[in-house]
N, C-alpha and C. Protein backbone atom coordinates (compact mmCIF):
# COMPACT_ATOMS: atom_id res chain seq x y z
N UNK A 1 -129.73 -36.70 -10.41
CA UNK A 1 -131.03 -36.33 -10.96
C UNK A 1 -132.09 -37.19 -10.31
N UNK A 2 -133.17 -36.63 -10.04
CA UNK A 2 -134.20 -36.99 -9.09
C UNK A 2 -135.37 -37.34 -10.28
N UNK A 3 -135.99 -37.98 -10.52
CA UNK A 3 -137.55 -38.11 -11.22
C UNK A 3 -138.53 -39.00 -10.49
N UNK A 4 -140.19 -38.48 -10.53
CA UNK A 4 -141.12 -39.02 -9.66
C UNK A 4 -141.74 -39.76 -10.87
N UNK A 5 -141.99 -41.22 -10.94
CA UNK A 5 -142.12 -41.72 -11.70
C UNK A 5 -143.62 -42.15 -11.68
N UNK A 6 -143.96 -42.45 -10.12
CA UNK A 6 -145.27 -42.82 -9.61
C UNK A 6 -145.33 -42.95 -8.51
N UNK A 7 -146.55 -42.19 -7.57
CA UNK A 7 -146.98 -41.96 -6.60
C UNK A 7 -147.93 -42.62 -6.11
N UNK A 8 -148.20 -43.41 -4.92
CA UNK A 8 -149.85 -43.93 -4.25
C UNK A 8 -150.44 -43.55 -2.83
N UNK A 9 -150.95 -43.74 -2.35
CA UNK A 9 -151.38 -43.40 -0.77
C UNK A 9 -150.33 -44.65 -0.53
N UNK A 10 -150.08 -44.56 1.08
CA UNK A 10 -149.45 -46.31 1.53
C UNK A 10 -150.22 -46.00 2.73
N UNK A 11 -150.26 -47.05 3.68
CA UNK A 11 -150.29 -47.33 5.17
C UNK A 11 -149.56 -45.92 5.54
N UNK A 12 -150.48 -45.71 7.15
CA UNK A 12 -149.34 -44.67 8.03
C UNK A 12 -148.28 -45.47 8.78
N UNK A 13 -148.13 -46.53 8.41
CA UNK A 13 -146.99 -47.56 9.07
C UNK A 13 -145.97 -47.53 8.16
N UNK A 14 -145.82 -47.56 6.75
CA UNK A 14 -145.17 -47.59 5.75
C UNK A 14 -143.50 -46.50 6.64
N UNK A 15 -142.58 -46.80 5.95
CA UNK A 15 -141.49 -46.36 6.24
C UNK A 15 -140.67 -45.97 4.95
N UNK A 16 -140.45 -45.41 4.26
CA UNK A 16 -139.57 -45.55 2.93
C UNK A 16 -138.45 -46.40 2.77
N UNK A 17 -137.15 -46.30 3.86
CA UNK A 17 -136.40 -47.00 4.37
C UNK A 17 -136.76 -48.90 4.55
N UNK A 18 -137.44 -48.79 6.16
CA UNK A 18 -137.72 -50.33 6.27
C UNK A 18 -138.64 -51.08 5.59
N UNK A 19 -139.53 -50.56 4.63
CA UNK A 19 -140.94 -51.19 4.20
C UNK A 19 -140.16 -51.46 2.93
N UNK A 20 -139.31 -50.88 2.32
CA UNK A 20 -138.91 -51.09 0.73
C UNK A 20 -138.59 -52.96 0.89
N UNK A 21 -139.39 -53.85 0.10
CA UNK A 21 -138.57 -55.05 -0.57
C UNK A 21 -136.91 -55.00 -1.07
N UNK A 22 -136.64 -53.83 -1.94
CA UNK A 22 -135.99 -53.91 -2.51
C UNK A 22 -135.40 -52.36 -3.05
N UNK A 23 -134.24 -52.75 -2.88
CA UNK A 23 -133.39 -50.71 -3.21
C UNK A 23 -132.36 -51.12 -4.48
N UNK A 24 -132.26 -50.25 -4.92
CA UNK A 24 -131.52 -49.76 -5.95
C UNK A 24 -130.31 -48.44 -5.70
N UNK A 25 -129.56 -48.35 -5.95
CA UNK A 25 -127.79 -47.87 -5.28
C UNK A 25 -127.16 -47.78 -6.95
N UNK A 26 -127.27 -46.47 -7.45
CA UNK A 26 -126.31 -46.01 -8.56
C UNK A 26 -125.33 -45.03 -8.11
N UNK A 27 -124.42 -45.60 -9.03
CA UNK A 27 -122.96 -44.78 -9.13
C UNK A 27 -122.45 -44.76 -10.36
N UNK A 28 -121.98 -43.02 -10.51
CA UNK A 28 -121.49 -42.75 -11.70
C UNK A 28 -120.68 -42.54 -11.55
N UNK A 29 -119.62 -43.70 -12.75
CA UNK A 29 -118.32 -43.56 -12.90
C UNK A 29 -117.94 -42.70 -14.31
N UNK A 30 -116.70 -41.43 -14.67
CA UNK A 30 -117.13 -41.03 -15.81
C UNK A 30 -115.48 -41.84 -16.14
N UNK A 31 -115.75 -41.92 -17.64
CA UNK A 31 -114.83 -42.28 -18.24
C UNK A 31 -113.97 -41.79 -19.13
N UNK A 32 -113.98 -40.66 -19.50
CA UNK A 32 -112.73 -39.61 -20.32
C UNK A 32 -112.09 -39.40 -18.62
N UNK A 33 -110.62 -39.53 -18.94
CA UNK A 33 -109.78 -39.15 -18.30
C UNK A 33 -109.56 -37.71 -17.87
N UNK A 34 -109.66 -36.86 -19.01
CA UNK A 34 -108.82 -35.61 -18.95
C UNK A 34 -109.93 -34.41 -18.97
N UNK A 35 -111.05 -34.93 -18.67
CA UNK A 35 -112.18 -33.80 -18.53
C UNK A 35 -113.37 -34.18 -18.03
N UNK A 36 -113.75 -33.50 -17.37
CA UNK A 36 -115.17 -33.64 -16.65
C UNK A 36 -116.57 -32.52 -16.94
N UNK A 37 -117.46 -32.85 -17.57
CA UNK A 37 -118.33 -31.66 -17.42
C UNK A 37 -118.62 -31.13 -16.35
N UNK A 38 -118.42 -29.58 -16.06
CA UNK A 38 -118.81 -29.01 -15.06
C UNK A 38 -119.65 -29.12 -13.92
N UNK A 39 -121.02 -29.61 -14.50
CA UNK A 39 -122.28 -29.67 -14.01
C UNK A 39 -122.60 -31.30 -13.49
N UNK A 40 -121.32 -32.19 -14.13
CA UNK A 40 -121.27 -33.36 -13.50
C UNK A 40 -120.50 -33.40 -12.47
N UNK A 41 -119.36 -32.62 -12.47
CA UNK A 41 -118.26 -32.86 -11.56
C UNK A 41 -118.76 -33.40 -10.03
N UNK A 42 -119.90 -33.18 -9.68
CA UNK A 42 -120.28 -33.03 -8.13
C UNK A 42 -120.50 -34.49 -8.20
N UNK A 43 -120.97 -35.24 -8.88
CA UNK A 43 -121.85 -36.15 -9.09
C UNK A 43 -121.00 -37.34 -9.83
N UNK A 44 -120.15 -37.24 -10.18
CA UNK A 44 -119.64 -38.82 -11.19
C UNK A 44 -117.96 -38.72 -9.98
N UNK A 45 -117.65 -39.83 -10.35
CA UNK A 45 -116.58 -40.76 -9.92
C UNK A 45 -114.95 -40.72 -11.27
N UNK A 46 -114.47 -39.76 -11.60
CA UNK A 46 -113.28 -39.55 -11.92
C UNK A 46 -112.75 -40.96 -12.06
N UNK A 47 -112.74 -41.94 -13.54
CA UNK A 47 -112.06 -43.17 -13.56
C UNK A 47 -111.37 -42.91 -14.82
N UNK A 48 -111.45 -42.76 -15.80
CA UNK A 48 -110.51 -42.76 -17.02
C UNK A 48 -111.03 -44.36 -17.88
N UNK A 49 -110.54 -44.95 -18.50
CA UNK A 49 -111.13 -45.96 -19.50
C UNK A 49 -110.71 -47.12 -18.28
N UNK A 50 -112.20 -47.85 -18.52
CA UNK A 50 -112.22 -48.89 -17.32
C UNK A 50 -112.57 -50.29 -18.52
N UNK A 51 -112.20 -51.29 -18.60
CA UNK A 51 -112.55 -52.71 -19.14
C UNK A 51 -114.06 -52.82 -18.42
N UNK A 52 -115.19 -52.49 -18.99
CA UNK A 52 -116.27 -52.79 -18.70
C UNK A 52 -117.15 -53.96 -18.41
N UNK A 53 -116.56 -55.26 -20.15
CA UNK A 53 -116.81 -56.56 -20.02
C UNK A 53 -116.06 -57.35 -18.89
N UNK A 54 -115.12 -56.89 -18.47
CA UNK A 54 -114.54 -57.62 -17.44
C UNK A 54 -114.91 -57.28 -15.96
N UNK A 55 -115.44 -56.00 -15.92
CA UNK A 55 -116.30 -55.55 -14.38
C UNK A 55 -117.10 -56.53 -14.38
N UNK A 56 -118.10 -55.95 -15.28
CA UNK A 56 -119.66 -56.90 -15.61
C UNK A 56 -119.55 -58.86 -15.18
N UNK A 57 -118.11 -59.26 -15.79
CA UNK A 57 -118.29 -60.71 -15.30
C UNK A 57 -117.82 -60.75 -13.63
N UNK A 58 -116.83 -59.90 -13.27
CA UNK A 58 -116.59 -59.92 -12.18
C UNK A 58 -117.82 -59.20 -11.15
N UNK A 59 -118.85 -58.81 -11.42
CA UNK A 59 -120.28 -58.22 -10.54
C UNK A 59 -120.60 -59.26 -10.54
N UNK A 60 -121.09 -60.12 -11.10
CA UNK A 60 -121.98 -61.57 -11.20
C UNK A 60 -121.49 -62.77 -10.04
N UNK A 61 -120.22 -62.11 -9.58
CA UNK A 61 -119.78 -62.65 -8.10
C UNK A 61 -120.30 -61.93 -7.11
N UNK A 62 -120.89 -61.24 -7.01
CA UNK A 62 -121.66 -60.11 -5.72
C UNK A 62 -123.28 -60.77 -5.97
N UNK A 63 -123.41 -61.36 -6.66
CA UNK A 63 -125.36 -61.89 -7.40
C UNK A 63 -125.30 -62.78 -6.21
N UNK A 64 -126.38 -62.69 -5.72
CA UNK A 64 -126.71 -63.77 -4.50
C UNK A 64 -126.72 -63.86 -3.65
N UNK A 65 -126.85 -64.27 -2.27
CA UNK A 65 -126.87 -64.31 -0.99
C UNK A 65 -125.14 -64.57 -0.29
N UNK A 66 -124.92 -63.87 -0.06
CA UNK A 66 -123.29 -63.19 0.60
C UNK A 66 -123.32 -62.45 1.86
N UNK A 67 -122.36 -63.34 2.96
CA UNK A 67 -121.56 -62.53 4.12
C UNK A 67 -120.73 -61.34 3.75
N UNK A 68 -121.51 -60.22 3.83
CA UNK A 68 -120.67 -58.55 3.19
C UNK A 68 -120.23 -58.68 4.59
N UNK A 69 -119.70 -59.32 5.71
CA UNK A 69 -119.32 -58.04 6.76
C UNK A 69 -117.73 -57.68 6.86
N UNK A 70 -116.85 -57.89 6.05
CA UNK A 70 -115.83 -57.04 5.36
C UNK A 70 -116.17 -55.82 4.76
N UNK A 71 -117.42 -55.55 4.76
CA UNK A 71 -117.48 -54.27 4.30
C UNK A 71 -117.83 -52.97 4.71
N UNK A 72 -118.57 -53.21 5.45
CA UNK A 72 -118.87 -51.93 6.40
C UNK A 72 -118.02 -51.19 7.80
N UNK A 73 -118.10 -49.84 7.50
CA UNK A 73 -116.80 -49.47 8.82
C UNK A 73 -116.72 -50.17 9.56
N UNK A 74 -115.93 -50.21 10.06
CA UNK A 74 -115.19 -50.53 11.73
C UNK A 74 -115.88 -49.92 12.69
N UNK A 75 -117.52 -50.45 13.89
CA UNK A 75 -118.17 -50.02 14.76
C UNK A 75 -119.67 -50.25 13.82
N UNK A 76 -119.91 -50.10 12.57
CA UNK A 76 -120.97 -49.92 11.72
C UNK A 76 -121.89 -51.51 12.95
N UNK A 77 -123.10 -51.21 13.70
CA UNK A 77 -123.62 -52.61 14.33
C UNK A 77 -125.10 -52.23 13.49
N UNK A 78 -125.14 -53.65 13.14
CA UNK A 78 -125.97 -54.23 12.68
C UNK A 78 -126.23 -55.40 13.05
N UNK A 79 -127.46 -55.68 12.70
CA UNK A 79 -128.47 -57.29 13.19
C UNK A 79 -127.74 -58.46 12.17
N UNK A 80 -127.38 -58.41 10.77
CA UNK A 80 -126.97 -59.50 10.52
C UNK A 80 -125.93 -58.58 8.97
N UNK A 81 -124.85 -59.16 8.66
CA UNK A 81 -124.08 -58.52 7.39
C UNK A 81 -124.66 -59.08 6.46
N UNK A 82 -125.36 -60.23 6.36
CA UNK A 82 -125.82 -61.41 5.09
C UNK A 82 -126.77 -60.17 4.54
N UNK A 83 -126.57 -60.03 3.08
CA UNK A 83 -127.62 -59.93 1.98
C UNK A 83 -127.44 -60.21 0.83
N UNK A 84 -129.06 -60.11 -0.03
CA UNK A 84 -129.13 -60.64 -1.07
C UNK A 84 -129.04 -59.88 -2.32
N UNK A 85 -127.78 -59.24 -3.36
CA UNK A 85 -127.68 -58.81 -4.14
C UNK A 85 -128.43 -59.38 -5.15
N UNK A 86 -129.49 -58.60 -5.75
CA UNK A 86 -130.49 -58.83 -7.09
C UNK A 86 -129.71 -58.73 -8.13
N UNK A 87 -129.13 -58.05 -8.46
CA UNK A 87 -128.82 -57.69 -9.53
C UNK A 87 -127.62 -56.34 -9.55
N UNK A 88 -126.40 -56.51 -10.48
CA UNK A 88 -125.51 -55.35 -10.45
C UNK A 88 -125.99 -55.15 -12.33
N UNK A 89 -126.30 -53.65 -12.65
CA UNK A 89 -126.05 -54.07 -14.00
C UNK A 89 -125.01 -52.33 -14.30
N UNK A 90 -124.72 -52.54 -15.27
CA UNK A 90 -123.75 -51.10 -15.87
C UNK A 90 -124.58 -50.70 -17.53
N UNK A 91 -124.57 -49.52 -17.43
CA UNK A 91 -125.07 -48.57 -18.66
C UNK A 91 -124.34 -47.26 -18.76
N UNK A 92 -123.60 -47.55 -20.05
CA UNK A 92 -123.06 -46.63 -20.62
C UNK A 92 -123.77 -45.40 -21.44
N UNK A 93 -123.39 -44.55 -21.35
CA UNK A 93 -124.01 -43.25 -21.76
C UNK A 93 -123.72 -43.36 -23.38
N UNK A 94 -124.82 -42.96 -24.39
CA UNK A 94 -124.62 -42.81 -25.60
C UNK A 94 -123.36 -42.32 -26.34
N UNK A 95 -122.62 -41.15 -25.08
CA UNK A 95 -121.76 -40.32 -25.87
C UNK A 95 -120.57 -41.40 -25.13
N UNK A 96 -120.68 -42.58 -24.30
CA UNK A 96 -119.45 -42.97 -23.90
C UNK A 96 -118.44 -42.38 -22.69
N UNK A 97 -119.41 -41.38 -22.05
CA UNK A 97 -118.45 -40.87 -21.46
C UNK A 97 -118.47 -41.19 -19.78
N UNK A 98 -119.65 -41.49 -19.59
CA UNK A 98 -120.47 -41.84 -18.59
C UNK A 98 -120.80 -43.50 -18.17
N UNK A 99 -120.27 -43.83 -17.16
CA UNK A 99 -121.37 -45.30 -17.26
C UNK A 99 -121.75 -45.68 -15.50
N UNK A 100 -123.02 -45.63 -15.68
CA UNK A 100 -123.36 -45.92 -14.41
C UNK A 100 -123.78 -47.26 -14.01
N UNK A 101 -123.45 -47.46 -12.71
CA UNK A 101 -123.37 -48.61 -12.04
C UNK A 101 -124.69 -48.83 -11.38
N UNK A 102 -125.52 -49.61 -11.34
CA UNK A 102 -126.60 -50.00 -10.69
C UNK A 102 -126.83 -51.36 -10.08
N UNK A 103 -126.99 -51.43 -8.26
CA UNK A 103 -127.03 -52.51 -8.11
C UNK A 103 -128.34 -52.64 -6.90
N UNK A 104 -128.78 -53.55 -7.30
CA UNK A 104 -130.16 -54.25 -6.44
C UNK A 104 -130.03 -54.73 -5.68
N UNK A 105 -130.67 -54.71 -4.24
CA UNK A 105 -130.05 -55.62 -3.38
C UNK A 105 -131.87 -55.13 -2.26
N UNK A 106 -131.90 -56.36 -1.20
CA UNK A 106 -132.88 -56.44 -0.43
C UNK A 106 -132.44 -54.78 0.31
N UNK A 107 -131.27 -54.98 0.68
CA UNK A 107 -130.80 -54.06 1.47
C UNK A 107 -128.92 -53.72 1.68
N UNK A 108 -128.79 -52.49 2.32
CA UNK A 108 -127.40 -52.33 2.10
C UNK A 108 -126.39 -51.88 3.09
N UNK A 109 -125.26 -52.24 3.54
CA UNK A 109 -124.53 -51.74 4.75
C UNK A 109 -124.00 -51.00 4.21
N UNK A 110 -123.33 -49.95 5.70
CA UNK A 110 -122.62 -48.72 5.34
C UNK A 110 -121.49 -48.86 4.40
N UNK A 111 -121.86 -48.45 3.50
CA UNK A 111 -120.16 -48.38 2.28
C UNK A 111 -120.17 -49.60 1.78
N UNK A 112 -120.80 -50.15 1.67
CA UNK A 112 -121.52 -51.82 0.91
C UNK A 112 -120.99 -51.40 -0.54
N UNK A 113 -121.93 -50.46 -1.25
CA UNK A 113 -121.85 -50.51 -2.76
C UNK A 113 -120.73 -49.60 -2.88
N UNK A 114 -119.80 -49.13 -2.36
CA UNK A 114 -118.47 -47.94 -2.24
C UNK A 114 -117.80 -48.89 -2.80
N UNK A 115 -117.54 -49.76 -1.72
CA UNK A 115 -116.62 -50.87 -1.47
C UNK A 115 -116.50 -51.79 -2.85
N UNK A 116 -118.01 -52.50 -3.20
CA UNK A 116 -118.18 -53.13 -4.77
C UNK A 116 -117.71 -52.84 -5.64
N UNK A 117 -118.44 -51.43 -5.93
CA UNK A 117 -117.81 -50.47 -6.92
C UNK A 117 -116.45 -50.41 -7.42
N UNK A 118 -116.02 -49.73 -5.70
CA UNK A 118 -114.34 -49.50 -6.09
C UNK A 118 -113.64 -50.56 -5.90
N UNK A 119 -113.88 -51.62 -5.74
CA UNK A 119 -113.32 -53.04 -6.14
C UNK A 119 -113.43 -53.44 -7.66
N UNK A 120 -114.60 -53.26 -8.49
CA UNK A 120 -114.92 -53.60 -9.71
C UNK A 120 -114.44 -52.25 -10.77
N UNK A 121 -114.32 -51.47 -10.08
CA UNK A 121 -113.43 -50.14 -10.73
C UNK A 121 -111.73 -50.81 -10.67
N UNK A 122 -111.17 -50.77 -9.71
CA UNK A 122 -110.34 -51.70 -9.64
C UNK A 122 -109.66 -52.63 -10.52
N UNK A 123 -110.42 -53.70 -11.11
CA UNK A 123 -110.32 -54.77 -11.67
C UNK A 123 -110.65 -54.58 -13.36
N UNK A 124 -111.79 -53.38 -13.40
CA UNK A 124 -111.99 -52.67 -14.70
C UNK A 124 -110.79 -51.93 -15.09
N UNK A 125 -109.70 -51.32 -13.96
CA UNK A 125 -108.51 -51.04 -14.93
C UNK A 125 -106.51 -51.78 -15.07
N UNK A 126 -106.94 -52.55 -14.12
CA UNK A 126 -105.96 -53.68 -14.04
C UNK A 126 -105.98 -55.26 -14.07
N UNK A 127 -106.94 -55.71 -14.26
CA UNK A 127 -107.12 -57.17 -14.17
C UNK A 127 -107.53 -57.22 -15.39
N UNK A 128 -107.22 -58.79 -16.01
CA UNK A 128 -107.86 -59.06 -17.30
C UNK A 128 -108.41 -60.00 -16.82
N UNK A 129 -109.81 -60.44 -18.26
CA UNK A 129 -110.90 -61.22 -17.93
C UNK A 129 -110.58 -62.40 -17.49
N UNK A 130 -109.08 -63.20 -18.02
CA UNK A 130 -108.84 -64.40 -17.87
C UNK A 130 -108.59 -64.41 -16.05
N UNK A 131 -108.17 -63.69 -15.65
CA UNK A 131 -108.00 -63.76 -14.51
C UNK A 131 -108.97 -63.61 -13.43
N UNK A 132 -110.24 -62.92 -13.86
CA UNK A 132 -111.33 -62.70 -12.56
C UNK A 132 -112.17 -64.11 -13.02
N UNK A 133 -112.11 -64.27 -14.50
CA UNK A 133 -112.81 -65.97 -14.49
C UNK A 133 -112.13 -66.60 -12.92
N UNK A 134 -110.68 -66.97 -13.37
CA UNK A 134 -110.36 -67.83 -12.79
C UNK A 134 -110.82 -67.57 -10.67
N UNK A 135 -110.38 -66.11 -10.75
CA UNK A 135 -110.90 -65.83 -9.16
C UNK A 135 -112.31 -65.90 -9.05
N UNK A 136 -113.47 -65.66 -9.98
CA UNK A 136 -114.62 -66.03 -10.05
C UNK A 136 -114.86 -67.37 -9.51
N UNK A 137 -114.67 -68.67 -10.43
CA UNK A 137 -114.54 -69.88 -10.17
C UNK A 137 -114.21 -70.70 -9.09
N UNK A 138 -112.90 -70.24 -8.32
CA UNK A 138 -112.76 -70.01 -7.55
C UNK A 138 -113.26 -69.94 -6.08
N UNK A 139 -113.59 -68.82 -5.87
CA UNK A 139 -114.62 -68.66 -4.81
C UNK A 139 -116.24 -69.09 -5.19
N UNK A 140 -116.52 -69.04 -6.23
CA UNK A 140 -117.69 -70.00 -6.17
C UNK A 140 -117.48 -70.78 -5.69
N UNK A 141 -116.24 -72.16 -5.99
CA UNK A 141 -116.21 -73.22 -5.84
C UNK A 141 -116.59 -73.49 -4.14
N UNK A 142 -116.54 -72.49 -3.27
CA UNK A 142 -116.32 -72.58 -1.80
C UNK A 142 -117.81 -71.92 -1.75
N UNK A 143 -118.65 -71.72 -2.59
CA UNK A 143 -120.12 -71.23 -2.04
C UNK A 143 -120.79 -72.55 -1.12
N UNK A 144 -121.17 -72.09 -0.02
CA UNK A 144 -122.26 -72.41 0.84
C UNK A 144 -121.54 -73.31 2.30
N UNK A 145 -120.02 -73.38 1.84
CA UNK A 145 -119.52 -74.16 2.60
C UNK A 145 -119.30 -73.00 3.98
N UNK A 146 -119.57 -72.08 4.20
CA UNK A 146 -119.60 -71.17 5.59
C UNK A 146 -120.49 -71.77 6.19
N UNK A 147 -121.94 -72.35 5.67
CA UNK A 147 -122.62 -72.69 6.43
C UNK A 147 -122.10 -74.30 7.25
N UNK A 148 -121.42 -75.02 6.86
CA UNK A 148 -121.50 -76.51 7.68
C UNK A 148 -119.97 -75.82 8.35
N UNK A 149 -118.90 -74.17 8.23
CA UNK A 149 -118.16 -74.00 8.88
C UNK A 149 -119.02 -73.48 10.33
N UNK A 150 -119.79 -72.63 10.20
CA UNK A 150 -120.58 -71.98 11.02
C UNK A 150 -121.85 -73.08 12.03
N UNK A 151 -122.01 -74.10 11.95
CA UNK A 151 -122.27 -75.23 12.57
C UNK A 151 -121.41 -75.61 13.69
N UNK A 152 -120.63 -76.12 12.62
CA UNK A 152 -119.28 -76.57 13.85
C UNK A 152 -119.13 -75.67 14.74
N UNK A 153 -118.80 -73.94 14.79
CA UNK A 153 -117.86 -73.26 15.28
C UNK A 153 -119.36 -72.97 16.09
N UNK A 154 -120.37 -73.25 15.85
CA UNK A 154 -121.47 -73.12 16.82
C UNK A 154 -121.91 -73.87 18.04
N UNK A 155 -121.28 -75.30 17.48
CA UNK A 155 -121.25 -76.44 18.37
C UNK A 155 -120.12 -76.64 19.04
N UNK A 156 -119.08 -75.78 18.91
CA UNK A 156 -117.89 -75.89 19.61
C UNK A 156 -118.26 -74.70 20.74
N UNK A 157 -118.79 -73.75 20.46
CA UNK A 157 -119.13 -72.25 21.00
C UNK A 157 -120.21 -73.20 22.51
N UNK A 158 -120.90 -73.68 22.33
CA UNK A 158 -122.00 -74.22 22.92
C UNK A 158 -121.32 -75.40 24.19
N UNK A 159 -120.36 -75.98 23.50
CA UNK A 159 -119.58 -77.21 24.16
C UNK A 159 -118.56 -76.22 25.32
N UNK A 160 -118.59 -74.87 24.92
CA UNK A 160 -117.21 -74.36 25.60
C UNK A 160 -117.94 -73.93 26.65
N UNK A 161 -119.51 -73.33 26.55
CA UNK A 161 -119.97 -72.96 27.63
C UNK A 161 -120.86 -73.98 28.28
N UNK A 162 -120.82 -74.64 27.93
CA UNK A 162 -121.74 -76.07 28.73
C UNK A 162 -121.25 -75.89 30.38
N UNK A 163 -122.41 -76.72 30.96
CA UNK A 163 -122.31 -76.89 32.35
C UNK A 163 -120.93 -77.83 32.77
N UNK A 164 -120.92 -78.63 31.59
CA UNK A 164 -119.70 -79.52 32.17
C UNK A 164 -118.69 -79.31 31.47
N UNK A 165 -118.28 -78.47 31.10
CA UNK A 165 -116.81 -77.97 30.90
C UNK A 165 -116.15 -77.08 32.03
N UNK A 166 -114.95 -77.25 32.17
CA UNK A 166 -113.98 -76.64 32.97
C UNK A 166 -112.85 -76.47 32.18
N UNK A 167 -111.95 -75.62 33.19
CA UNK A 167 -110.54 -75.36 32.82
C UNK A 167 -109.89 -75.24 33.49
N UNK A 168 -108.35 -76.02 33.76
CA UNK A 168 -107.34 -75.26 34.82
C UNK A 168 -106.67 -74.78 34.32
């Protein structure tokens, strides 16, 4: 479903694509197993009862500035994989049957939010909470340390092509 919420003039430079700050990426997952409304079928994601509170803590590991380039096809070239996820949030439909996934981000690689999703779909029907804490924790514990890895392997990169290196 499409709605125009608000319209303005912009610049003739404006781009929809590159000028956006910030995008938004929903996915509907439905949640009765054994039936789909017709008129949704095109449109929702076939999951059956997913642990919701336990997605939701496990999204809050995608919040922040993250190397995605595990995620996009194989050939997908791009200028850099790093972005900054704003925000993942989930809303369930009144009748329960429905809950869509919404996630914020500066910007997004090919199959970026596929990939999230069906990872946190995933974990919504086989993992329990005690366990994505602990993988949560976890890989936090190793946040930011790519950067003093990515130093080194920069200064080794630099040393290999220097004028005064050789090899026999």
């Amino acid at each position: 479903d499409l709605a125009v919420l608000q319209a303005a003039w912009v610049p003739e430079v404006f781009h929809s694509r590159v000028s956006a700050r910030t995008k938004i990426y929903a996915y509907s997952l439905w949640l009765e197993p054994d039936y789909v409304l017709p008129q949704r079928r095109a449109f929702v994601w076939r999951c059956g009862e997913l642990d919701i509170q336990t997605m939701r803590q496990a999204a809050s590991a995608f919040c922040g500035r993250h190397d995605f380039k595990s995620v996009p096809n194989v050939g997908t070239v791009v200028e850099s994989t790093v972005r900054t996820v704003e925000s993942v949030e989930f809303e369930v439909d009144p009748g329960g049957l429905e809950l869509v996934v919404r996630i914020q981000a500066e910007g997004f690689l090919k199959q970026m939010v596929r990939n999230m999703v069906g990872c946190l779909v995933a974990i919504g029907k086989v993992v329990g909470s005690d366990v994505v804490a602990d993988a949560v924790a976890f890989f936090q514990a190793f946040s930011g340390m790519e950067t003093g890895f990515r130093d080194r392997a920069d200064a080794v990169l630099q040393l290999l092509h220097g004028e005064g290196t050789g090899f026999v």
